[in-house]
C-alpha atoms as a PDB file:
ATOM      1  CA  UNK A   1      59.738 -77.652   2.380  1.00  0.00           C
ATOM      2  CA  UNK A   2      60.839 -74.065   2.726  1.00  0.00           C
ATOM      3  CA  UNK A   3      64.144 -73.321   4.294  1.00  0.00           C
ATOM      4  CA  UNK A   4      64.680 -70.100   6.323  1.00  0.00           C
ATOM      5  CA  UNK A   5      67.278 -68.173   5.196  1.00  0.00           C
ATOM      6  CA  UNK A   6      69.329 -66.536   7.437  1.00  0.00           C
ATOM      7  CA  UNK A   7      71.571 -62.948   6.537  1.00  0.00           C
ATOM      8  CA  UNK A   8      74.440 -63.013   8.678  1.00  0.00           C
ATOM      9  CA  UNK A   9      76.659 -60.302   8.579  1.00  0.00           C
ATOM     10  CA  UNK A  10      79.838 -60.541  11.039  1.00  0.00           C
ATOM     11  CA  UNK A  11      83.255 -58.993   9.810  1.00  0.00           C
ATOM     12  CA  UNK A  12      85.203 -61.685  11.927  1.00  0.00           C
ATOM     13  CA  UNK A  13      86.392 -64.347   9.552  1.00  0.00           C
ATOM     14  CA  UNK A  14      86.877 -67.345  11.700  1.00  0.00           C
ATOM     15  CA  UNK A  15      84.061 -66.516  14.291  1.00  0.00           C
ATOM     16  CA  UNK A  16      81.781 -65.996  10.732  1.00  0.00           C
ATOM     17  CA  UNK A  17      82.801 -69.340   9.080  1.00  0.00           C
ATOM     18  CA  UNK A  18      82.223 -71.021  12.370  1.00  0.00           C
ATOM     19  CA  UNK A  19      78.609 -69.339  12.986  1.00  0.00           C
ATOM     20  CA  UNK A  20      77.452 -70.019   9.032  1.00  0.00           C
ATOM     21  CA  UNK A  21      78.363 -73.642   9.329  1.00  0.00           C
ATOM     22  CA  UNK A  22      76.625 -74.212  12.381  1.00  0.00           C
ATOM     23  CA  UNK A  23      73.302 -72.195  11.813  1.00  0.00           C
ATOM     24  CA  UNK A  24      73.308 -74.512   7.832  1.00  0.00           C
ATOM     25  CA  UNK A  25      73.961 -78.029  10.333  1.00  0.00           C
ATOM     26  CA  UNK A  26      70.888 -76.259  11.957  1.00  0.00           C
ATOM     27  CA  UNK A  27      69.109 -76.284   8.832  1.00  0.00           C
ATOM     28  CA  UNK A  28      69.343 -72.947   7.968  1.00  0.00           C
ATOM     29  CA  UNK A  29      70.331 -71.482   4.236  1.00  0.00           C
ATOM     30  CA  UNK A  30      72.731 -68.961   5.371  1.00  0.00           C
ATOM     31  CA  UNK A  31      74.482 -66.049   3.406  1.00  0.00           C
ATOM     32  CA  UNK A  32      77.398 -64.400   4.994  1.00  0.00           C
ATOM     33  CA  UNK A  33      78.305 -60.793   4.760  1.00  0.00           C
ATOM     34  CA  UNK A  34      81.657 -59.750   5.947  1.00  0.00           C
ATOM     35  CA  UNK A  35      80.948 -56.025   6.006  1.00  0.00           C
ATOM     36  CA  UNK A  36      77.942 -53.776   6.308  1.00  0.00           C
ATOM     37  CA  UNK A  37      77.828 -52.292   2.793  1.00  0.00           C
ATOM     38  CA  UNK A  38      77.700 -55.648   1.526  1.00  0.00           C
ATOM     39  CA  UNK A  39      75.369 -56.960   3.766  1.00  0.00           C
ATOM     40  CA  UNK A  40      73.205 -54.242   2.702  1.00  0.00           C
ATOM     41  CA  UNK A  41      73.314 -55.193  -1.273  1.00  0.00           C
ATOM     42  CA  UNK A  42      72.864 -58.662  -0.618  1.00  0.00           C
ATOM     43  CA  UNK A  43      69.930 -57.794   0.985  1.00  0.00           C
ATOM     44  CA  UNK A  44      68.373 -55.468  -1.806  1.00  0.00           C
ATOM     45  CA  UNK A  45      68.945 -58.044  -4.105  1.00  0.00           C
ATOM     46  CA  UNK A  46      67.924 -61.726  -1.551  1.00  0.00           C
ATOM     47  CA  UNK A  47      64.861 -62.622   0.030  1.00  0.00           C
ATOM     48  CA  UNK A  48      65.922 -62.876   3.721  1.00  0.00           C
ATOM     49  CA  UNK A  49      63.706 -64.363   6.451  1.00  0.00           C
ATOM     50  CA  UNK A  50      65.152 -63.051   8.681  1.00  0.00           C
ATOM     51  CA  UNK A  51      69.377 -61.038   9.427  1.00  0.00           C
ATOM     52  CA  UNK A  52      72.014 -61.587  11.718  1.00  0.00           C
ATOM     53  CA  UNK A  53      73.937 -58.844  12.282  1.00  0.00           C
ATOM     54  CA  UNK A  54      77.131 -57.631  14.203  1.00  0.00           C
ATOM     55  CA  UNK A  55      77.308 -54.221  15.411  1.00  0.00           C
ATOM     56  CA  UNK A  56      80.815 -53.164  14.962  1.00  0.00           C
ATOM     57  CA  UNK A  57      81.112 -53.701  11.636  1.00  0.00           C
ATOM     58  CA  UNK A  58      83.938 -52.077   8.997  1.00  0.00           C
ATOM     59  CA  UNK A  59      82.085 -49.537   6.064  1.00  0.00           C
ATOM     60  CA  UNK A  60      78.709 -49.726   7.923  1.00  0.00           C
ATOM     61  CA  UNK A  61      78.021 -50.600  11.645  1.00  0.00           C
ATOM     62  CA  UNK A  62      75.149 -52.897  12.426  1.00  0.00           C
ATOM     63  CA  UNK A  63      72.709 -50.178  13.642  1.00  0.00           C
ATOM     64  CA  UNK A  64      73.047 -48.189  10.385  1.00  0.00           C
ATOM     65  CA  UNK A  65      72.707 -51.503   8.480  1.00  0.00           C
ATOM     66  CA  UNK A  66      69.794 -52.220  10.222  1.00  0.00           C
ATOM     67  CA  UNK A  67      67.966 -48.523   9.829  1.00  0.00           C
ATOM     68  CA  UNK A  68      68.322 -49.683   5.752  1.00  0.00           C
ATOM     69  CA  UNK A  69      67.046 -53.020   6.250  1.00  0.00           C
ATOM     70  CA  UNK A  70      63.971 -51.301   7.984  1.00  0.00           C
ATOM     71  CA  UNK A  71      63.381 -49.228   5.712  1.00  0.00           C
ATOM     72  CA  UNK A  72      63.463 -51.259   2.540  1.00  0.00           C
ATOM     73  CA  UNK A  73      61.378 -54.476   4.545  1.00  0.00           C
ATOM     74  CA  UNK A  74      59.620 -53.283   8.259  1.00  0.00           C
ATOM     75  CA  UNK A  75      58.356 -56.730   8.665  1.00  0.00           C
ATOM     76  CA  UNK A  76      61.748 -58.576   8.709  1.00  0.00           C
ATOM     77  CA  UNK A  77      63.041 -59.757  12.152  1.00  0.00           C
ATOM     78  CA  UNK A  78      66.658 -58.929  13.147  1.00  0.00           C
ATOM     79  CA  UNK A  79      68.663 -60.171  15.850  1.00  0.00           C
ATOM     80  CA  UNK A  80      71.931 -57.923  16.963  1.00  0.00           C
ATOM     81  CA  UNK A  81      75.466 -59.813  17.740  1.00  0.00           C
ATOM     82  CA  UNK A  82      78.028 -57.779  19.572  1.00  0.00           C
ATOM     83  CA  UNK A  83      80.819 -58.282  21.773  1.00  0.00           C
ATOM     84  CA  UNK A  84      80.377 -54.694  24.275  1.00  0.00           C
ATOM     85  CA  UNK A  85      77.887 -54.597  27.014  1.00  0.00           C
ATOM     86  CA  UNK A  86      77.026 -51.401  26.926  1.00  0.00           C
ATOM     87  CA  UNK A  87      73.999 -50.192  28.440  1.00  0.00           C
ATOM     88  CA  UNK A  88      73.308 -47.556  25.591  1.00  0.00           C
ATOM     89  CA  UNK A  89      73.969 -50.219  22.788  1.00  0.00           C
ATOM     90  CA  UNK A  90      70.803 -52.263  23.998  1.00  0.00           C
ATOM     91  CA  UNK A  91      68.579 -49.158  24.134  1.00  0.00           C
ATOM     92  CA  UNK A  92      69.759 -48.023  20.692  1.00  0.00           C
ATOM     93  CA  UNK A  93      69.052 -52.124  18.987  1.00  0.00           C
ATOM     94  CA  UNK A  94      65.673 -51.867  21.229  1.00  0.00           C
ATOM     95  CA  UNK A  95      64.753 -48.238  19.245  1.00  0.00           C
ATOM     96  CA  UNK A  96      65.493 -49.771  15.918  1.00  0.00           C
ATOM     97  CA  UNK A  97      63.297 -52.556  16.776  1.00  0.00           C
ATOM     98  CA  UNK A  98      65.464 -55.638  16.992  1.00  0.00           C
ATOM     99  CA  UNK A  99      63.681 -58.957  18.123  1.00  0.00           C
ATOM    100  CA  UNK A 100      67.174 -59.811  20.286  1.00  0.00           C
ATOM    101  CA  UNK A 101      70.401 -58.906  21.410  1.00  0.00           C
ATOM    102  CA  UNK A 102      73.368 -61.109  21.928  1.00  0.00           C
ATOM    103  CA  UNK A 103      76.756 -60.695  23.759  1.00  0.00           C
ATOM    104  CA  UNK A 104      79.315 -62.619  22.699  1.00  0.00           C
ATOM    105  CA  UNK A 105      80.954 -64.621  23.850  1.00  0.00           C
ATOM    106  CA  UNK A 106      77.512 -67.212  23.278  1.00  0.00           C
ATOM    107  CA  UNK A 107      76.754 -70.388  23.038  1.00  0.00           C
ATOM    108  CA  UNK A 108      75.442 -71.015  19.035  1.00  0.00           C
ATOM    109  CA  UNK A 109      73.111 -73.513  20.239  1.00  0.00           C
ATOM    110  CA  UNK A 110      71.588 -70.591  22.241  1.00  0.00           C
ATOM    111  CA  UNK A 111      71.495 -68.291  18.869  1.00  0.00           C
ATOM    112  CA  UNK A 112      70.045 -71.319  17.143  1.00  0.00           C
ATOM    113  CA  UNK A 113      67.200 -71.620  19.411  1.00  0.00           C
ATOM    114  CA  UNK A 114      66.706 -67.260  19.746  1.00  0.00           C
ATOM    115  CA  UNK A 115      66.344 -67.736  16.405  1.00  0.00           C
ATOM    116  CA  UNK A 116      64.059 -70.864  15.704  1.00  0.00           C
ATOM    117  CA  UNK A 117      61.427 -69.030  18.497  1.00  0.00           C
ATOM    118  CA  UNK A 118      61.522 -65.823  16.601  1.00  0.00           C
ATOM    119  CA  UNK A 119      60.599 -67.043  13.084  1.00  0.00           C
ATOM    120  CA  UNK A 120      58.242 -69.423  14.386  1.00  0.00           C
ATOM    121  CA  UNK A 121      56.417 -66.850  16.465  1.00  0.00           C
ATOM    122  CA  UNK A 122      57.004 -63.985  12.860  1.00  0.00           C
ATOM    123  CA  UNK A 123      55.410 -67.359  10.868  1.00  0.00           C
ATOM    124  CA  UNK A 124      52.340 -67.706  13.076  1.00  0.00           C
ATOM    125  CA  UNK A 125      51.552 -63.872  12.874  1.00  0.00           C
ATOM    126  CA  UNK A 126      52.069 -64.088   9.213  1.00  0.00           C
ATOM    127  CA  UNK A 127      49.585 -66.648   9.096  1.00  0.00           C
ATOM    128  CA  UNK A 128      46.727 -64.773  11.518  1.00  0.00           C
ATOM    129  CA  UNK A 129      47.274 -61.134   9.973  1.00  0.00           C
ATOM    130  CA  UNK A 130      46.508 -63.115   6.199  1.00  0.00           C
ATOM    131  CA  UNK A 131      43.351 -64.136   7.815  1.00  0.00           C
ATOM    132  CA  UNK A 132      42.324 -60.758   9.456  1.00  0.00           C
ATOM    133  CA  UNK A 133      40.799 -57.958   7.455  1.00  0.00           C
ATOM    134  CA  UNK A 134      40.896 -54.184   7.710  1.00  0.00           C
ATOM    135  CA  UNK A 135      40.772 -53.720  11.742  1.00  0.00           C
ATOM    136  CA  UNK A 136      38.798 -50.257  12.888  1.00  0.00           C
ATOM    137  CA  UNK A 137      40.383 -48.664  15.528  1.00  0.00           C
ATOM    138  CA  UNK A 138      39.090 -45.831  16.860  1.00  0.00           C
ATOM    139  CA  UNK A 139      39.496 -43.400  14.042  1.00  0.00           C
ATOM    140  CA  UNK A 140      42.387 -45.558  12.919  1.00  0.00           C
ATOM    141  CA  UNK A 141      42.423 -48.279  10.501  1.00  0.00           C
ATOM    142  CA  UNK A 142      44.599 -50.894  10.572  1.00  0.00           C
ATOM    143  CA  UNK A 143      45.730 -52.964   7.695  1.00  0.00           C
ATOM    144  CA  UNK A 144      47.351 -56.438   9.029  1.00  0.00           C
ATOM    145  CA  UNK A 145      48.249 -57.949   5.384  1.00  0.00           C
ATOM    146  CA  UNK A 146      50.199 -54.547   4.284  1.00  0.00           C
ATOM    147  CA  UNK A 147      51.147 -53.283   7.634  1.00  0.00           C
ATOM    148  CA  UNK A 148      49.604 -50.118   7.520  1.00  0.00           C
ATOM    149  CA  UNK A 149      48.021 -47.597   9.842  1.00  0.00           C
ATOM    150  CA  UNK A 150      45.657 -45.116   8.435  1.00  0.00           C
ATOM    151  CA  UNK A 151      43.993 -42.084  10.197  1.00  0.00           C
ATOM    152  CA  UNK A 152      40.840 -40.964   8.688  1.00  0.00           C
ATOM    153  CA  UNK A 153      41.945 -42.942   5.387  1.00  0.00           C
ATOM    154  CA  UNK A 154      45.425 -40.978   5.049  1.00  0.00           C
ATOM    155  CA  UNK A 155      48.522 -43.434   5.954  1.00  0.00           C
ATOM    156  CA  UNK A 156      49.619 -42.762   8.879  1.00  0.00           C
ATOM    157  CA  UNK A 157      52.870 -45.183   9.767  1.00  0.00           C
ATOM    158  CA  UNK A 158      54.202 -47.865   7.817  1.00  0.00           C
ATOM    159  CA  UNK A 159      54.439 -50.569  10.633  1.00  0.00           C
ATOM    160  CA  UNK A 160      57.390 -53.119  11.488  1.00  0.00           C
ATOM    161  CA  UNK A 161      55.994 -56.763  12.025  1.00  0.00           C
ATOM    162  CA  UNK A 162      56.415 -56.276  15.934  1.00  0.00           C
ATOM    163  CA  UNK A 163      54.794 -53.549  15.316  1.00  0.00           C
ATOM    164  CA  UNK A 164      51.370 -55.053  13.733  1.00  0.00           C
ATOM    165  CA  UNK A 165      51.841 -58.374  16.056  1.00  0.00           C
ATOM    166  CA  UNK A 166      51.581 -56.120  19.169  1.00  0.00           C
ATOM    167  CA  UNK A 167      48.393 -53.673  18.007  1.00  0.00           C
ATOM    168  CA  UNK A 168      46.681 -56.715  16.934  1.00  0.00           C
ATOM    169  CA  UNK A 169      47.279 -58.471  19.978  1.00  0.00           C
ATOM    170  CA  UNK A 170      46.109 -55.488  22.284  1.00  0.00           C
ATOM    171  CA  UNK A 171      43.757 -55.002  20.211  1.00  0.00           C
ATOM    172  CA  UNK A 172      42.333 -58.430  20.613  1.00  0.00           C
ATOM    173  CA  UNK A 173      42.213 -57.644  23.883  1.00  0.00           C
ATOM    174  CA  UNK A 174      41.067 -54.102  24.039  1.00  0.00           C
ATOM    175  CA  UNK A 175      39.319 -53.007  27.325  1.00  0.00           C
ATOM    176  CA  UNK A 176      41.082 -55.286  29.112  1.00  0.00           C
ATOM    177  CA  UNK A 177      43.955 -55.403  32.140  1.00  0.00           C
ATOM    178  CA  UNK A 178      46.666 -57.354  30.872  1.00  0.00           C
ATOM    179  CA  UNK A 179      49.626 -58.666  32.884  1.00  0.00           C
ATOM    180  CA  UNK A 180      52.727 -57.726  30.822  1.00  0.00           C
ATOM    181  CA  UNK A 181      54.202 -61.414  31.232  1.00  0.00           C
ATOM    182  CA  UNK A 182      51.560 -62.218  29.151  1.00  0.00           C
ATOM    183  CA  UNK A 183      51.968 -59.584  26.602  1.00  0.00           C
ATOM    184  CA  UNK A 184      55.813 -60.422  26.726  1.00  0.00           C
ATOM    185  CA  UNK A 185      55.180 -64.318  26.342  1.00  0.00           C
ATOM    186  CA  UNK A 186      52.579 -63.811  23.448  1.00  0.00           C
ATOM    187  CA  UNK A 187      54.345 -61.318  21.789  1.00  0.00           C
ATOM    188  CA  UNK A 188      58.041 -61.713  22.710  1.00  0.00           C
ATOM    189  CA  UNK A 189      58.182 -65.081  23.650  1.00  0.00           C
ATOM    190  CA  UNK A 190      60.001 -64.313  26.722  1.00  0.00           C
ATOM    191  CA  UNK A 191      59.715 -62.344  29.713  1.00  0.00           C
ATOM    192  CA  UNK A 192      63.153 -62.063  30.522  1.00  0.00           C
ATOM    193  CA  UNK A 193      64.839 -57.983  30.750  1.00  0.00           C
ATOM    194  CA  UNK A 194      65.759 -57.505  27.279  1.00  0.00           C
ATOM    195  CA  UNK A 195      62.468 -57.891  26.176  1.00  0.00           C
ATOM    196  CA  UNK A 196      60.580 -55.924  29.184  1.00  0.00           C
ATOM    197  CA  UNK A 197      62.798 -53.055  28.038  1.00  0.00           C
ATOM    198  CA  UNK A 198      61.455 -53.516  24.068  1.00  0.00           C
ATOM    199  CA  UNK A 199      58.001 -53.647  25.025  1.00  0.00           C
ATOM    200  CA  UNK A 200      58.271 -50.800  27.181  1.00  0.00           C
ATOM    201  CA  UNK A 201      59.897 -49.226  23.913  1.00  0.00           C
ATOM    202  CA  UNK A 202      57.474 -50.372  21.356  1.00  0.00           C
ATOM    203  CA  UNK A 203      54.280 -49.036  23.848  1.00  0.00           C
ATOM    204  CA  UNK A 204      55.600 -45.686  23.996  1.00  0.00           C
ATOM    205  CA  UNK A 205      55.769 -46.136  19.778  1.00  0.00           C
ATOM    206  CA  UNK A 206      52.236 -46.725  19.982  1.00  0.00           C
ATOM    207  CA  UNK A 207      51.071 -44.186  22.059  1.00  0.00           C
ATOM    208  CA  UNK A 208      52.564 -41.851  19.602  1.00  0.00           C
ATOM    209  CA  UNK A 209      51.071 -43.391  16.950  1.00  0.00           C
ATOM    210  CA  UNK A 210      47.503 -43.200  17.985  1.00  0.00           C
ATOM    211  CA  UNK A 211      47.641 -39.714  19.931  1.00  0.00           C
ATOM    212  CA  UNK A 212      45.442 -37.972  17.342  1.00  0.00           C
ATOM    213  CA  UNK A 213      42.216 -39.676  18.374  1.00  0.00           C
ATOM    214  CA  UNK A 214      41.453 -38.750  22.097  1.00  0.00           C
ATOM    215  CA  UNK A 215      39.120 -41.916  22.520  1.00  0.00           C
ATOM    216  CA  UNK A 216      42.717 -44.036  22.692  1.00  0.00           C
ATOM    217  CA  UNK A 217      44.767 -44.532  25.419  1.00  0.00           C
ATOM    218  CA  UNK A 218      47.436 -47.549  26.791  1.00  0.00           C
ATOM    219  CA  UNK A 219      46.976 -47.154  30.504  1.00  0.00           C
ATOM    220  CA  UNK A 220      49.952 -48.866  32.655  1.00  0.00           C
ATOM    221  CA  UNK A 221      49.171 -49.914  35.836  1.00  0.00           C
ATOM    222  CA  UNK A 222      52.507 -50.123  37.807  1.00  0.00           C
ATOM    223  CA  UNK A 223      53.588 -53.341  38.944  1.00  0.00           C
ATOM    224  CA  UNK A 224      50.459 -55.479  36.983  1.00  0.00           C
ATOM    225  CA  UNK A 225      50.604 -54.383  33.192  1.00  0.00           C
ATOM    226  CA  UNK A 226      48.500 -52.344  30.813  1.00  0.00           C
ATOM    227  CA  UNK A 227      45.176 -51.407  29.307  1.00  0.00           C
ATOM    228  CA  UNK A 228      44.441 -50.502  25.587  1.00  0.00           C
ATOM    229  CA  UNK A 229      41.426 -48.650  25.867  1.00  0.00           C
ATOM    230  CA  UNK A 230      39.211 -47.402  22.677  1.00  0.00           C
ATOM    231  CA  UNK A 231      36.053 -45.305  23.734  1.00  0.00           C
END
């Protein structure tokens, strides 16, 4: 049986050592970071399945850790810890596409189960984009096992895994009206305000991404959801 193993990188020594024993009673291998620079090297040299990481963080702050992390591995999930509630600190996680974001004070059996619905919800994609070949879309082609979107066979973005989850799943469902709950539940596996706000950030991704063929379009309908239309 394969263990998930957790990257969790929190500068606080007794809040750490508390969090890394509980996550391993949880079943969880865990490897503990105390800074961002060496969060980043364990991760360039550790297959992670997925990274917990504080924000405020000496040598390199969580967001800047987690630029690196996307860059090296789009497909890995990431979950933000921090203990300010600003406003701007949510947008900037939702941007970098984090799958959650966590105030502290928390409850770890609440970060426990966060993080049991994200991998097994990363784990089921996994699984479907293995079975799904190269998907036409429009002018676009879309490579589920690599990650890749091409435009008239020249790469055009190197996808994160919420990324590919959320084109195949409109996709899917092209030409249709979908309510965003269900988009949210599907995708997100919640439809609570954090992740209304990173849906409504990973759409306008999208749109950006396929502007160069006319034929697509997401359509929102206020107050019902959206439409990914091809033709």
């Amino acid at each position: 049986m394969n263990v998930n193993h957790i990257l969790l990188a929190e500068d606080d020594p007794d809040f750490g050592n508390i969090l890394k024993q509980y996550l391993e009673i949880s079943g969880y291998k865990v490897t503990w970071a105390k800074d961002g620079v060496e969060a980043l090297e364990l991760f360039e040299k550790i297959d992670f399945h997925i990274c917990v990481l504080d924000v405020m963080m000496p040598k390199m702050d969580g967001f800047s850790l987690a630029e690196n992390i996307v860059d090296i591995k789009p497909e890995i999930p990431f979950v933000f810890l921090t203990a300010r509630k600003m406003k701007e600190d949510k947008i900037k996680g939702l941007k970098l596409g984090a799958d959650d974001y966590i105030v502290k004070p928390f409850e770890a059996d609440e970060l426990v189960l966060r993080l049991r619905n994200i991998l097994k919800r990363a784990n089921t994609f996994l699984s479907e984009r293995l079975e799904e070949n190269l998907v036409r879309i429009g002018q676009y082609t879309f490579n589920p096992r690599r990650l890749e979107l091409k435009f008239n066979d020249e790469l055009e973005k190197q996808l994160t895994e919420k990324e590919g989850e959320l084109i195949l799943f409109l996709f899917n469902h092209k030409n249709q009206l979908l309510k965003r709950e269900e988009i949210l539940k599907k995708v997100w596996g919640n439809d609570d305000y954090f992740s209304g706000r990173s849906m409504d950030v990973f759409i306008s991704r999208l749109r950006k991404y396929f502007k160069k063929d006319a034929e697509i379009s997401i359509k929102s309908s206020r107050g019902i959801g959206l439409e990914f239309k091809i033709g």
